[in-house]
N, C-alpha and C. Protein backbone atom coordinates (compact mmCIF):
# COMPACT_ATOMS: atom_id res chain seq x y z
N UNK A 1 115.40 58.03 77.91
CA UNK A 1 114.01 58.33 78.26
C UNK A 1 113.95 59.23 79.49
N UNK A 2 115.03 58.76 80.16
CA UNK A 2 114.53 59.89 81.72
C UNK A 2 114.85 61.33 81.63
N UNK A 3 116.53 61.18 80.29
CA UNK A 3 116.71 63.15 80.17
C UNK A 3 115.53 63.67 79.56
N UNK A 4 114.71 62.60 78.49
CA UNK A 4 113.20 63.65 78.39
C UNK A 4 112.69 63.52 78.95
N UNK A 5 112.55 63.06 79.97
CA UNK A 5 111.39 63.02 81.00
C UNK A 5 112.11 64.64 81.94
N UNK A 6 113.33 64.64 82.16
CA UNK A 6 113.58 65.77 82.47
C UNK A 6 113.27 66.87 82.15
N UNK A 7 114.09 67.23 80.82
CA UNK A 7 113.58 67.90 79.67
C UNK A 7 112.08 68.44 79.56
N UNK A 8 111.28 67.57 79.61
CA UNK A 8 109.78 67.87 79.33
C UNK A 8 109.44 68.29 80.82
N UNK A 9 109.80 67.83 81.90
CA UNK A 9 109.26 68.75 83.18
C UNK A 9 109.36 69.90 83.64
N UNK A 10 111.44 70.16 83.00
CA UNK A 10 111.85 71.10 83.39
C UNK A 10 111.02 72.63 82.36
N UNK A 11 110.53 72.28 81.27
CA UNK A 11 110.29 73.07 80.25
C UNK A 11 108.29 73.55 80.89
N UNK A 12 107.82 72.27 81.09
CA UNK A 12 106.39 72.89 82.13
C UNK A 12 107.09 74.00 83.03
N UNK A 13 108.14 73.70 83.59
CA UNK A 13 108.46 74.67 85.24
C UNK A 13 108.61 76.20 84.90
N UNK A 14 109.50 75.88 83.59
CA UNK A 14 109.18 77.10 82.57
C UNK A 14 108.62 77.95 82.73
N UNK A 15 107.58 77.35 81.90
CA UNK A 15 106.13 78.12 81.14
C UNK A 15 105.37 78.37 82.66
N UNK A 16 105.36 77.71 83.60
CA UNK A 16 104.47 78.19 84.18
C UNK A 16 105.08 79.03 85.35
N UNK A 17 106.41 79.72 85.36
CA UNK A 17 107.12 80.53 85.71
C UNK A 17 106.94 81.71 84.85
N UNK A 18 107.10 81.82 83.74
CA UNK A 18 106.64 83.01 83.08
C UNK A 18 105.28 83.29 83.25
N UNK A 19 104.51 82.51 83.00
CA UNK A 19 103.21 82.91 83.31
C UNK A 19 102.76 84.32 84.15
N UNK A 20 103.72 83.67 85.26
CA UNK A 20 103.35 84.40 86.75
C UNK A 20 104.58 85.75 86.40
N UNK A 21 105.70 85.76 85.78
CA UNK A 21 106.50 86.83 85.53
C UNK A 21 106.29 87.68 84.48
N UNK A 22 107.35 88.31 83.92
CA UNK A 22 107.71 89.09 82.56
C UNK A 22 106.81 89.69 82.05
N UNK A 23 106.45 89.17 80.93
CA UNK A 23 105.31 89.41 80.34
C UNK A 23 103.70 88.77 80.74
N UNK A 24 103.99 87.90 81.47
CA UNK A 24 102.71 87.65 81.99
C UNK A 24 102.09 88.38 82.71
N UNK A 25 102.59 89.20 83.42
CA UNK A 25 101.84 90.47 84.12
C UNK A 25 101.04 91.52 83.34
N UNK A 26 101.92 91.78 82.26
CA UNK A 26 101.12 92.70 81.48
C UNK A 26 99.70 92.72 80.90
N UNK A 27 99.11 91.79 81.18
CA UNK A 27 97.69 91.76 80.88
C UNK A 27 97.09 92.25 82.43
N UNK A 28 97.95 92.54 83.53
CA UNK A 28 97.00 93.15 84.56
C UNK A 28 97.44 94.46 84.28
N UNK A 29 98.55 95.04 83.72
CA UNK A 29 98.42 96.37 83.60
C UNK A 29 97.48 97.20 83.06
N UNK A 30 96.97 95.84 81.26
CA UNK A 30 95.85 96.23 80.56
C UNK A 30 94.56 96.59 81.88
N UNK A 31 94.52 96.42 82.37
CA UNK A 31 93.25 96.07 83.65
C UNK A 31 93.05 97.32 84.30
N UNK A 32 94.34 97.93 84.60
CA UNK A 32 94.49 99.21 85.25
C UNK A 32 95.13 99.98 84.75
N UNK A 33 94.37 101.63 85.67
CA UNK A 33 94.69 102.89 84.59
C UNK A 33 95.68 103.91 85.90
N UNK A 34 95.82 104.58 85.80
CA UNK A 34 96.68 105.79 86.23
C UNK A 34 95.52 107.00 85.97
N UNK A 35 95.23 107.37 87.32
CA UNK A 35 94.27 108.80 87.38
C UNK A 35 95.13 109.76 87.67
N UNK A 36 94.64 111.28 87.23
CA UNK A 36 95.36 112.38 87.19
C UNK A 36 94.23 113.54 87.82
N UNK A 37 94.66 114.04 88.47
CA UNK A 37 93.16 115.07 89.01
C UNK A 37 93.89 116.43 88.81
N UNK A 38 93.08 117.64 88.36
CA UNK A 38 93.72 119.17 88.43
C UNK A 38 93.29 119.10 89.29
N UNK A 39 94.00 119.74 90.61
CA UNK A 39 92.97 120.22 91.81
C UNK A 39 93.83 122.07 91.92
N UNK A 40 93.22 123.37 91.80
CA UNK A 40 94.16 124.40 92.13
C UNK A 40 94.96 124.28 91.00
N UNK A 41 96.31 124.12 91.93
CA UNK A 41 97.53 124.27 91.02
C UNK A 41 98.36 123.21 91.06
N UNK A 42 97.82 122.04 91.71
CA UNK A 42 98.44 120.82 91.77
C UNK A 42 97.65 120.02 90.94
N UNK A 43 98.83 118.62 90.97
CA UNK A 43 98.28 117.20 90.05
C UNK A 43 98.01 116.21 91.62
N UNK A 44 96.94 115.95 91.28
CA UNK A 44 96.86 114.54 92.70
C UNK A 44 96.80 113.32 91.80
N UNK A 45 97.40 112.06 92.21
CA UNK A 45 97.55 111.23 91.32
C UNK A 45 97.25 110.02 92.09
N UNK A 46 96.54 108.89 91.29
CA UNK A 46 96.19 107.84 91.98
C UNK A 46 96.33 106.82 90.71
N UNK A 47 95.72 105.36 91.28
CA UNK A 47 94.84 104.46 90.06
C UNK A 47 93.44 103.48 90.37
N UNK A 48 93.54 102.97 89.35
CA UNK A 48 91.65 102.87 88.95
C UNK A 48 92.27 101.28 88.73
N UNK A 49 91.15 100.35 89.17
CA UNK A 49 90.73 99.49 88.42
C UNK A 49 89.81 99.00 87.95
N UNK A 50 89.60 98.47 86.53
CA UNK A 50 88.92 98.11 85.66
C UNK A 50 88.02 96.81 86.11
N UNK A 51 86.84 97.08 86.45
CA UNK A 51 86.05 96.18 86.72
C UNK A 51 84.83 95.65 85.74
N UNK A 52 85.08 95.90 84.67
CA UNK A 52 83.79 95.82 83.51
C UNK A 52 84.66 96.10 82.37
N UNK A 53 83.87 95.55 80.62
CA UNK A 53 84.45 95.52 79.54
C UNK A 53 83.63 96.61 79.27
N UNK A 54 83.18 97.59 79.67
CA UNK A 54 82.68 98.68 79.33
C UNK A 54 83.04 100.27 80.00
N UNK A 55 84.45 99.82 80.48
CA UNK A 55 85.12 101.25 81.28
C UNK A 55 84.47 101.69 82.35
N UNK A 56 84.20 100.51 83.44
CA UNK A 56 83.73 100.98 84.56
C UNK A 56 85.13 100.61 85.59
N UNK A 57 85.49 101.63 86.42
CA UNK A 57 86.45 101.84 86.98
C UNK A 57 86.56 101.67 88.59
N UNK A 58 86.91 101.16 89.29
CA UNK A 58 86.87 101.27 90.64
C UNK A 58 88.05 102.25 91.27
N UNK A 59 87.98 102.74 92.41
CA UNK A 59 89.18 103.49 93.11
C UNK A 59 88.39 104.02 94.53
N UNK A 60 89.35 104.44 94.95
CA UNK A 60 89.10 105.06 96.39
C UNK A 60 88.31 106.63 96.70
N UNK A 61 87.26 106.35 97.44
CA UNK A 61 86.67 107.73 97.55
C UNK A 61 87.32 108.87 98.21
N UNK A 62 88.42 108.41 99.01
CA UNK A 62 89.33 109.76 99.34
C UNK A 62 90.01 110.57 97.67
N UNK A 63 89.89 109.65 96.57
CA UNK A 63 90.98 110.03 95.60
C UNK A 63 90.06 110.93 94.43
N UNK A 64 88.89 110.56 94.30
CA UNK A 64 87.61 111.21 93.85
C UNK A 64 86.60 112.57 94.32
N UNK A 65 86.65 111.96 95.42
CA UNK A 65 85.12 112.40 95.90
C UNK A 65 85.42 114.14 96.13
N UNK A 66 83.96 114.84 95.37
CA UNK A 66 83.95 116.24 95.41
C UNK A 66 84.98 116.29 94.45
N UNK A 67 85.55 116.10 93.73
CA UNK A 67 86.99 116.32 92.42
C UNK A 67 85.95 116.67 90.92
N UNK A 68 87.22 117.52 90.28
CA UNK A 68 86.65 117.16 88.84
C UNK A 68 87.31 117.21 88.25
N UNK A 69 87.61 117.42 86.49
CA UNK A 69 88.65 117.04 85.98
C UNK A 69 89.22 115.69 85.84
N UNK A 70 88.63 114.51 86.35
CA UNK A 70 89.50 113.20 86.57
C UNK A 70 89.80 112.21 85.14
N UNK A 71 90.57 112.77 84.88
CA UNK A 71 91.67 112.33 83.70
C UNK A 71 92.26 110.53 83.70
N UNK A 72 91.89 110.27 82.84
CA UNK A 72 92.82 108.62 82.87
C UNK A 72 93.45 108.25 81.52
N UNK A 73 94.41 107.81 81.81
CA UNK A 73 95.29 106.82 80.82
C UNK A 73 95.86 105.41 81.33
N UNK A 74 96.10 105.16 80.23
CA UNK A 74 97.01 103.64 80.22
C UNK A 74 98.44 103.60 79.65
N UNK A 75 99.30 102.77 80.59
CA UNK A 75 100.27 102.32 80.71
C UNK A 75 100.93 102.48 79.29
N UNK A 76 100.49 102.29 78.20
CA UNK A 76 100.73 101.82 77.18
C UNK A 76 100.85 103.00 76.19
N UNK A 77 99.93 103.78 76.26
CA UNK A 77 99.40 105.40 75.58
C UNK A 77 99.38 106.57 76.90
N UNK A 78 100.09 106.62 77.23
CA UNK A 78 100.33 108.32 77.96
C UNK A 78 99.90 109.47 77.78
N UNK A 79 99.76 109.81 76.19
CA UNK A 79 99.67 110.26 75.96
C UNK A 79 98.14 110.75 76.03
N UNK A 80 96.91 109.42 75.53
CA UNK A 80 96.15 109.80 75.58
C UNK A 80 95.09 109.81 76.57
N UNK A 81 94.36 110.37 76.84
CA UNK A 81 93.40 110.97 78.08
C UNK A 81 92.39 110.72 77.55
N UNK A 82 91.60 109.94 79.22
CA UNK A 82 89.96 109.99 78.57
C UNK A 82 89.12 110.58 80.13
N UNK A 83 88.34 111.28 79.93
CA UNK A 83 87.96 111.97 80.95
C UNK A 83 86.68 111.08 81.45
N UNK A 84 86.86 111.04 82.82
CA UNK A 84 86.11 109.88 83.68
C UNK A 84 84.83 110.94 84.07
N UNK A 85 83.71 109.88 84.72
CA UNK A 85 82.51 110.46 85.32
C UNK A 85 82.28 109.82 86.05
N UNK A 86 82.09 110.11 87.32
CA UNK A 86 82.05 109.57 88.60
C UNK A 86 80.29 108.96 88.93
N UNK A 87 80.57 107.92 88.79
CA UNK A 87 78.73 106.82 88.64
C UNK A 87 78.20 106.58 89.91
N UNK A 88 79.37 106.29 91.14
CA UNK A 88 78.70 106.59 92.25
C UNK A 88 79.63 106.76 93.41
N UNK A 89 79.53 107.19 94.60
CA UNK A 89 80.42 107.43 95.71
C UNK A 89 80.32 106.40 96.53
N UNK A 90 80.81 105.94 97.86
CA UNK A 90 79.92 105.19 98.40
C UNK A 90 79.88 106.18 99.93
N UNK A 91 78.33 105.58 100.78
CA UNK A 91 78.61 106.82 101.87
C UNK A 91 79.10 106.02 103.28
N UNK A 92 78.98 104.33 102.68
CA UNK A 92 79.49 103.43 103.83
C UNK A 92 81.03 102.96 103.60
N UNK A 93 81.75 103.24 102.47
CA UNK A 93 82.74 102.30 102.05
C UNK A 93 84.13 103.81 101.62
N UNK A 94 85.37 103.05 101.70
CA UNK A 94 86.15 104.33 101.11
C UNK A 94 86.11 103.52 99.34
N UNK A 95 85.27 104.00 98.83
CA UNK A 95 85.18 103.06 97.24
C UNK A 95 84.95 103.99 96.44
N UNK A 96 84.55 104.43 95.44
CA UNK A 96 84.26 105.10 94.03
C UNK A 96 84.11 104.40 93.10
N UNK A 97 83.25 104.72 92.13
CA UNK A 97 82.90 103.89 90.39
C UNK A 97 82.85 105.43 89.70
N UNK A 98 84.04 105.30 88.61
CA UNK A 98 83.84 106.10 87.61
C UNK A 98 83.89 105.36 86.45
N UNK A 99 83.96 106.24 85.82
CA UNK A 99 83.45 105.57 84.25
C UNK A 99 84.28 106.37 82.98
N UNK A 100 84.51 105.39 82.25
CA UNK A 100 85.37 106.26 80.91
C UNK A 100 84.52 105.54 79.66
N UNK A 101 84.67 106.39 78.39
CA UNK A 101 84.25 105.82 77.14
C UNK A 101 84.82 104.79 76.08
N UNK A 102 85.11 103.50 76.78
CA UNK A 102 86.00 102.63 75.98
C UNK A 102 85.94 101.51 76.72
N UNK A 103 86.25 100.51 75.71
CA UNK A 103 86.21 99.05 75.46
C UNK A 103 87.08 98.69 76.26
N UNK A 104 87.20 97.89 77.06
CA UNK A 104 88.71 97.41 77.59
C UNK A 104 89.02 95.85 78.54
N UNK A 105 89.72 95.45 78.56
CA UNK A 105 90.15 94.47 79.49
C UNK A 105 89.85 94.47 81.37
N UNK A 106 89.48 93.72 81.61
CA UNK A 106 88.93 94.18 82.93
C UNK A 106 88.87 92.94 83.92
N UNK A 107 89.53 93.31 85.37
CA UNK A 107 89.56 92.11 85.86
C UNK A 107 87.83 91.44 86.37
N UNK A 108 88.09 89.80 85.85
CA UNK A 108 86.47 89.43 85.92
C UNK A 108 86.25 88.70 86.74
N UNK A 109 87.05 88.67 87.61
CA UNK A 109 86.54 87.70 89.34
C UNK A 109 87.43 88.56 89.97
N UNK A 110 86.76 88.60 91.31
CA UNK A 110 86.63 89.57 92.38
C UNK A 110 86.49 88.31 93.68
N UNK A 111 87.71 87.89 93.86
CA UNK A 111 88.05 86.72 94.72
C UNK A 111 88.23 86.86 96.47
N UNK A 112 86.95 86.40 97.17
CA UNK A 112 86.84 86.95 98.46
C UNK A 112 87.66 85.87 99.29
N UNK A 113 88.64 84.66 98.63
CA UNK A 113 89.15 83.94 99.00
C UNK A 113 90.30 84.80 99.41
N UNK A 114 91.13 84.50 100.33
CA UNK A 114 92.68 84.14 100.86
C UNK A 114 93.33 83.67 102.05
N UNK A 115 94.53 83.70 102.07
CA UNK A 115 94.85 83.34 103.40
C UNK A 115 96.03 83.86 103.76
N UNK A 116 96.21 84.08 105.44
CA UNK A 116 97.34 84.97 106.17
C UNK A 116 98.75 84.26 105.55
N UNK A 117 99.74 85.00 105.16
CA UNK A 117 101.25 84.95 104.27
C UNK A 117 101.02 84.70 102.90
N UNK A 118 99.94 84.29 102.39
CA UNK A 118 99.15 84.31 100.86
C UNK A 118 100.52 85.53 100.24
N UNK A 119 101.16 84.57 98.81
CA UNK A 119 102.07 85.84 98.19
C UNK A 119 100.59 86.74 97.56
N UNK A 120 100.80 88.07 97.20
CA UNK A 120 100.21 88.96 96.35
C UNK A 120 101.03 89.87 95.21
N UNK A 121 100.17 90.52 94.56
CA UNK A 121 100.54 91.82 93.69
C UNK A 121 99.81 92.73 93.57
N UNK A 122 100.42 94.08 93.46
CA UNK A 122 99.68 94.89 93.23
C UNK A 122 100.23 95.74 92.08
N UNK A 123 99.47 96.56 91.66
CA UNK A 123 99.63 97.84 90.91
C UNK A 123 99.64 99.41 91.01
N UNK A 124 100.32 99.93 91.01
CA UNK A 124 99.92 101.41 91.54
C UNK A 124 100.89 102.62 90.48
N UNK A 125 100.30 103.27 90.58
CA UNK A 125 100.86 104.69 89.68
C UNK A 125 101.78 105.29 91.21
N UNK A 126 102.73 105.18 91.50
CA UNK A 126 103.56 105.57 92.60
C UNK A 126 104.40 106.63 91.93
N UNK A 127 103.36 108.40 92.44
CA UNK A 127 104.23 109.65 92.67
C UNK A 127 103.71 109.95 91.31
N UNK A 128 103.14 109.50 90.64
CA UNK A 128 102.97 109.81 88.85
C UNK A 128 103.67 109.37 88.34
N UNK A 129 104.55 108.31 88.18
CA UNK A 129 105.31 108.12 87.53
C UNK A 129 105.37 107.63 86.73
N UNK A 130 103.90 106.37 86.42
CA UNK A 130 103.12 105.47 86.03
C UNK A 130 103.08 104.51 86.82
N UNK A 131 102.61 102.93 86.26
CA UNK A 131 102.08 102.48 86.45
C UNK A 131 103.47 101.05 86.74
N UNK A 132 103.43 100.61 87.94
CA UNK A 132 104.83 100.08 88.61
C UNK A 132 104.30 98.45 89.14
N UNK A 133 104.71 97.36 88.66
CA UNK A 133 104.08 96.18 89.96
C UNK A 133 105.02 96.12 91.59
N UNK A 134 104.35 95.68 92.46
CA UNK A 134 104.89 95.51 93.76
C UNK A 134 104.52 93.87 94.12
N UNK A 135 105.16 93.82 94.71
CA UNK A 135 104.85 91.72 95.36
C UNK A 135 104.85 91.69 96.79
N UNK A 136 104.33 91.18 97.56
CA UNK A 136 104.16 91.07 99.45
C UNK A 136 103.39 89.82 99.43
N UNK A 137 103.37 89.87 100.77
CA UNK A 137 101.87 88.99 101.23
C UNK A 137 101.35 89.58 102.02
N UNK A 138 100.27 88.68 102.46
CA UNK A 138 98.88 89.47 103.49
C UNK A 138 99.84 89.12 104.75
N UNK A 139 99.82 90.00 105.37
CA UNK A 139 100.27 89.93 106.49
C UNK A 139 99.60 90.10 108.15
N UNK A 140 98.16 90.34 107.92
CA UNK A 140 97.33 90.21 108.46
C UNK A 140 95.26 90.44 107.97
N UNK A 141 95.00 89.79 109.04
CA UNK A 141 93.49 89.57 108.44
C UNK A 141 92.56 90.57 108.81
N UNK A 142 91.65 90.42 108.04
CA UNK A 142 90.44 91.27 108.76
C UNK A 142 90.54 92.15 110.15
N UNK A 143 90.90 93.47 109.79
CA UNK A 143 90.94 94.33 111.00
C UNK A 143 90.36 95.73 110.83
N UNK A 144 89.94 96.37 111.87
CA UNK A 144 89.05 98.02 111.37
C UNK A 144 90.01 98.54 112.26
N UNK A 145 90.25 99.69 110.71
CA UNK A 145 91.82 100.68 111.09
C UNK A 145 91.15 101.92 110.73
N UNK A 146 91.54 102.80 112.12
CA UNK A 146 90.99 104.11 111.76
C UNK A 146 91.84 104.84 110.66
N UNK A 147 91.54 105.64 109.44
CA UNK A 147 92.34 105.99 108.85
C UNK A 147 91.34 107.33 108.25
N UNK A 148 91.53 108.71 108.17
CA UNK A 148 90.69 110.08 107.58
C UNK A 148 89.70 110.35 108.83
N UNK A 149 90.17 109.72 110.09
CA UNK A 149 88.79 109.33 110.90
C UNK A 149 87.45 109.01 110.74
N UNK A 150 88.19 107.46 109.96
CA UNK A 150 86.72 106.82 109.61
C UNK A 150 87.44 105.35 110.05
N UNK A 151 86.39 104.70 110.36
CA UNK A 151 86.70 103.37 110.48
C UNK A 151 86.75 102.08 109.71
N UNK A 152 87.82 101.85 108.95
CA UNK A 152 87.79 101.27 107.45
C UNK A 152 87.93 99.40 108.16
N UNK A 153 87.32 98.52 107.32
CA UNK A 153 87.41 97.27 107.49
C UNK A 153 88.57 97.18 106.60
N UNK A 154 89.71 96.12 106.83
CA UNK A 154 90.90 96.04 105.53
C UNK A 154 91.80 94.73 105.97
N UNK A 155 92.66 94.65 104.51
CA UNK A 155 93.48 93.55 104.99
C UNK A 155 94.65 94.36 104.86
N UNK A 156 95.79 93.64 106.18
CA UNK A 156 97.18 94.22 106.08
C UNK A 156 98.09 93.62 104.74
N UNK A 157 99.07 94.02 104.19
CA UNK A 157 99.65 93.64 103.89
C UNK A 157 101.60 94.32 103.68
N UNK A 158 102.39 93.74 103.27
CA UNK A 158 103.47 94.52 103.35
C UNK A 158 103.86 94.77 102.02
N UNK A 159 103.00 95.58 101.56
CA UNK A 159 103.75 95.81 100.08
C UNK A 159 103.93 97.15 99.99
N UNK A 160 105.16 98.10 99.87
CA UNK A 160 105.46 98.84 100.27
C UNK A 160 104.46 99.92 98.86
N UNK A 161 104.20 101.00 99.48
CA UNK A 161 102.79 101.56 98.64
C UNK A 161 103.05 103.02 98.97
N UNK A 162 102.69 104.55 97.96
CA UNK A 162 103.35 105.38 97.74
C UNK A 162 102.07 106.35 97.36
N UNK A 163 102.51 107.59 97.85
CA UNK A 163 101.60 108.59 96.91
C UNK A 163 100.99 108.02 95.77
N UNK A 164 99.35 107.83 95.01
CA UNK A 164 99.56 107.33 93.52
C UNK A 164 98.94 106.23 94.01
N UNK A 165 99.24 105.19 94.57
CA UNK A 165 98.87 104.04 94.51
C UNK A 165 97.47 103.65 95.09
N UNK A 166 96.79 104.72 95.90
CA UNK A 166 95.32 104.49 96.07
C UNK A 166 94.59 103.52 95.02
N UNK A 167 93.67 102.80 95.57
CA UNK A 167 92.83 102.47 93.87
C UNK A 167 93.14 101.52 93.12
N UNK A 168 94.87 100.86 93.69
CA UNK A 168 95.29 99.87 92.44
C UNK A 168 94.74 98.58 93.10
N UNK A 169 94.64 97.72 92.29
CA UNK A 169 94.56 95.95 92.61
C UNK A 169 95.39 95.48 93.31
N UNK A 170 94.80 94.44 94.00
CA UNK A 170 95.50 93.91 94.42
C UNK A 170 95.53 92.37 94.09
N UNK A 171 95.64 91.33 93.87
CA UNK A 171 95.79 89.94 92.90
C UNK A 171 96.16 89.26 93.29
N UNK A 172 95.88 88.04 93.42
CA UNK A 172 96.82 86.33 93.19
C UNK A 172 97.72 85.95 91.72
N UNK A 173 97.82 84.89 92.02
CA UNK A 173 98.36 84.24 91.00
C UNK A 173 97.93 84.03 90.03
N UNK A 174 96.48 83.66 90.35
CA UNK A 174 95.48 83.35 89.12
C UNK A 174 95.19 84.56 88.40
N UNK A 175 95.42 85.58 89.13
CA UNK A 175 94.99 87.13 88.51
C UNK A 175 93.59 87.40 88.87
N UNK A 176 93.21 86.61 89.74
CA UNK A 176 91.65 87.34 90.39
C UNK A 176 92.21 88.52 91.24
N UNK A 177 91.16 89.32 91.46
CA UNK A 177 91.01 90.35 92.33
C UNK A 177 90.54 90.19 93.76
N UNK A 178 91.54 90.42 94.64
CA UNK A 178 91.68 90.56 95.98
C UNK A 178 90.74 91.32 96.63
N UNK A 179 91.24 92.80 95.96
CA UNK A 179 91.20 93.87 97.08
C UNK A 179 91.69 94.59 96.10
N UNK A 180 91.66 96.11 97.35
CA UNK A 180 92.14 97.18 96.42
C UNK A 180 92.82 97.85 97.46
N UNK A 181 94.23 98.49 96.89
CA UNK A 181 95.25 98.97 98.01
C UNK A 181 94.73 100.01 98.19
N UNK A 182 94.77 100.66 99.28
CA UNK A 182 93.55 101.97 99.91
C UNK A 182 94.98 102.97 100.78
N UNK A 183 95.40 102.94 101.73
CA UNK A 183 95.95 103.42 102.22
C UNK A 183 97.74 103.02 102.93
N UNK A 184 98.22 103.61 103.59
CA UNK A 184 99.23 103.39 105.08
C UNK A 184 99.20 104.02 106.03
N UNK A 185 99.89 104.22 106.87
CA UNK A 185 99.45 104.34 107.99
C UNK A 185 101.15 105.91 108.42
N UNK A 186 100.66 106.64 109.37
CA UNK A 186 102.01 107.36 109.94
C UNK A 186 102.28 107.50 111.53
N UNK A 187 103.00 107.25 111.42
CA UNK A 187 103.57 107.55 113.48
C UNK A 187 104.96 108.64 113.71
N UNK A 188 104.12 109.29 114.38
CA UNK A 188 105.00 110.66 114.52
C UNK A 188 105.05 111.40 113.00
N UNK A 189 104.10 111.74 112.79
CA UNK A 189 104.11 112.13 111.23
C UNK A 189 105.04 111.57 109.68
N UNK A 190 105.33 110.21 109.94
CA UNK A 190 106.17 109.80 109.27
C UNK A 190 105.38 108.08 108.77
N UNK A 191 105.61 107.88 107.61
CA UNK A 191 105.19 106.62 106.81
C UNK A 191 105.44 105.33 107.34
N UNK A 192 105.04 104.86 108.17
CA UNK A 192 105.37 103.29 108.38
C UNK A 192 105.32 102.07 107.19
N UNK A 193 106.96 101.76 107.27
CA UNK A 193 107.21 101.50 105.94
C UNK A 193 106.23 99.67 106.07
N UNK A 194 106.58 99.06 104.78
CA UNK A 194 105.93 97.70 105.23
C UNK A 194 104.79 97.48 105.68
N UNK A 195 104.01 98.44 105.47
CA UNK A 195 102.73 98.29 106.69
C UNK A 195 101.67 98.95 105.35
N UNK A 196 100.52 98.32 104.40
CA UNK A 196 99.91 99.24 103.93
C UNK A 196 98.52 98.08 103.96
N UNK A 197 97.35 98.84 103.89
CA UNK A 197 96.09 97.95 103.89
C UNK A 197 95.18 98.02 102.73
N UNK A 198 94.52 97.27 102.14
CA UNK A 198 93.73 96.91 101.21
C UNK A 198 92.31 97.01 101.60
N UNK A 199 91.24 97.45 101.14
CA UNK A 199 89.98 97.25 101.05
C UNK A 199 89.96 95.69 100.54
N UNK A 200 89.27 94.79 101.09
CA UNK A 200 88.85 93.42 101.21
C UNK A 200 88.03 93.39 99.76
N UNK A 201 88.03 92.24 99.13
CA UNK A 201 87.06 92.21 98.02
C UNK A 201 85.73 91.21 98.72
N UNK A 202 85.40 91.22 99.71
CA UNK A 202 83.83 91.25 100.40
C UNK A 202 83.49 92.50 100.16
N UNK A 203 84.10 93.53 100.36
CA UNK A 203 83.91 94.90 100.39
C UNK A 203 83.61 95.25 98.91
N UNK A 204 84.19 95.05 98.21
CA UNK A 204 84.08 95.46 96.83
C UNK A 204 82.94 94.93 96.42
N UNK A 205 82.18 93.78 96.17
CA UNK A 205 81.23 92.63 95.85
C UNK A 205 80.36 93.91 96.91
N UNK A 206 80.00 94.40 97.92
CA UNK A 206 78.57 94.78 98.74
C UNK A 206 78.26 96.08 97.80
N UNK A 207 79.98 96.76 97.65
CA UNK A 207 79.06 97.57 97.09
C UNK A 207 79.30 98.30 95.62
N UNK A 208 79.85 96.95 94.67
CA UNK A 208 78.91 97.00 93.62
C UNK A 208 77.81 96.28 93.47
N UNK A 209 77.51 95.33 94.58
CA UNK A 209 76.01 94.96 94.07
C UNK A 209 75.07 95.96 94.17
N UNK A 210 75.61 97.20 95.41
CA UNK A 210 74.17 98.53 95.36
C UNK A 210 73.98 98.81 93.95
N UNK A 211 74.53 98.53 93.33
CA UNK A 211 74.09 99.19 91.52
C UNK A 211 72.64 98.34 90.97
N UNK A 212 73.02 97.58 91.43
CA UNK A 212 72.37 95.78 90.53
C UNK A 212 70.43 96.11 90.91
């Protein structure tokens, strides 16, 4: 009786280990897209997340704003492109809502809960390359970091974050939505590694309710 009692615990520890691994992630990839911008003669590259079952998109207004052309795909199809329309800017927040024509998976809580060493994940299209997960924790709370010389409210965290990755989610365990990875930081013109900050999902919640 006790090796199944083993047996049957060790097999929960399992399942609810994958959950959080392998293939269990892949339903947040469904969630998020990989943006592509022509700008000139360059590609600027970021990602979007999916905040609605009707292709409404969140990302960063440095990665948008004044752009056109803004191209998206998924993880899954590369190949194919759906061309976004930008629904609103914000003039208090570094945020953006664009919009694509399709049905899709979308994260549906926007969780203003956490706490300082909290593990996380994120998502980001790092360099174009697609669409990559990263793991950290919060490594600090609520702080206003000058960054474009603007004064952004954000949470720290150490998840190391790359050209591309503007715009992606950021997540728990449960797969609610945090935040959204926004920037890093440079000293002496150079990337401070370990060091990147999130737009807060208080932040996200103010201003998609301006829509409502």
């Amino acid at each position: 009786m006790r090796k199944i009692s083993v047996c049957f615990i060790l097999s929960i520890f399992l399942m609810l280990i994958t959950s959080c691994t392998g293939s269990g992630f892949k339903k947040y990839f469904e969630k998020t897209v990989e943006i592509s911008i022509q700008e000139d003669k360059n590609l600027i590259y970021a990602t979007g997340t999916i905040i609605s079952n009707d292709g409404l998109i969140i990302t960063n207004k440095h990665v948008v704003e004044n752009k056109n052309n803004i191209l998206i795909n998924y993880y899954d199809s590369p190949d194919i492109k759906y061309e976004a329309n930008i629904i609103n800017v914000s003039s208090n927040y570094d945020l953006a809502l664009i919009k694509i024509d399709k049905k899709t998976s979308f994260f549906n809580k926007i969780d203003e809960e956490f706490s300082l060493g909290q593990k996380i994940y994120s998502i980001g299209n790092a360099k174009g390359y697609g669409l990559s997960l990263g793991e950290g924790i919060i490594t600090s709370e609520y702080k206003n970091v000058i960054y474009n010389k603007e004064e952004i409210l954000s949470i720290q965290t150490n998840i190391e974050i790359y050209d591309g990755c503007s715009g992606g989610p950021v997540f728990n365990k449960k797969g609610n939505l945090l935040g959204l990875m926004a920037f890093r930081l440079r000293d002496d013109g150079k990337y401070i590694l370990g060091m990147s900050f999130m737009i807060p999902a208080r932040t996200i919640n103010e201003f998609v309710n301006e829509r409502k």
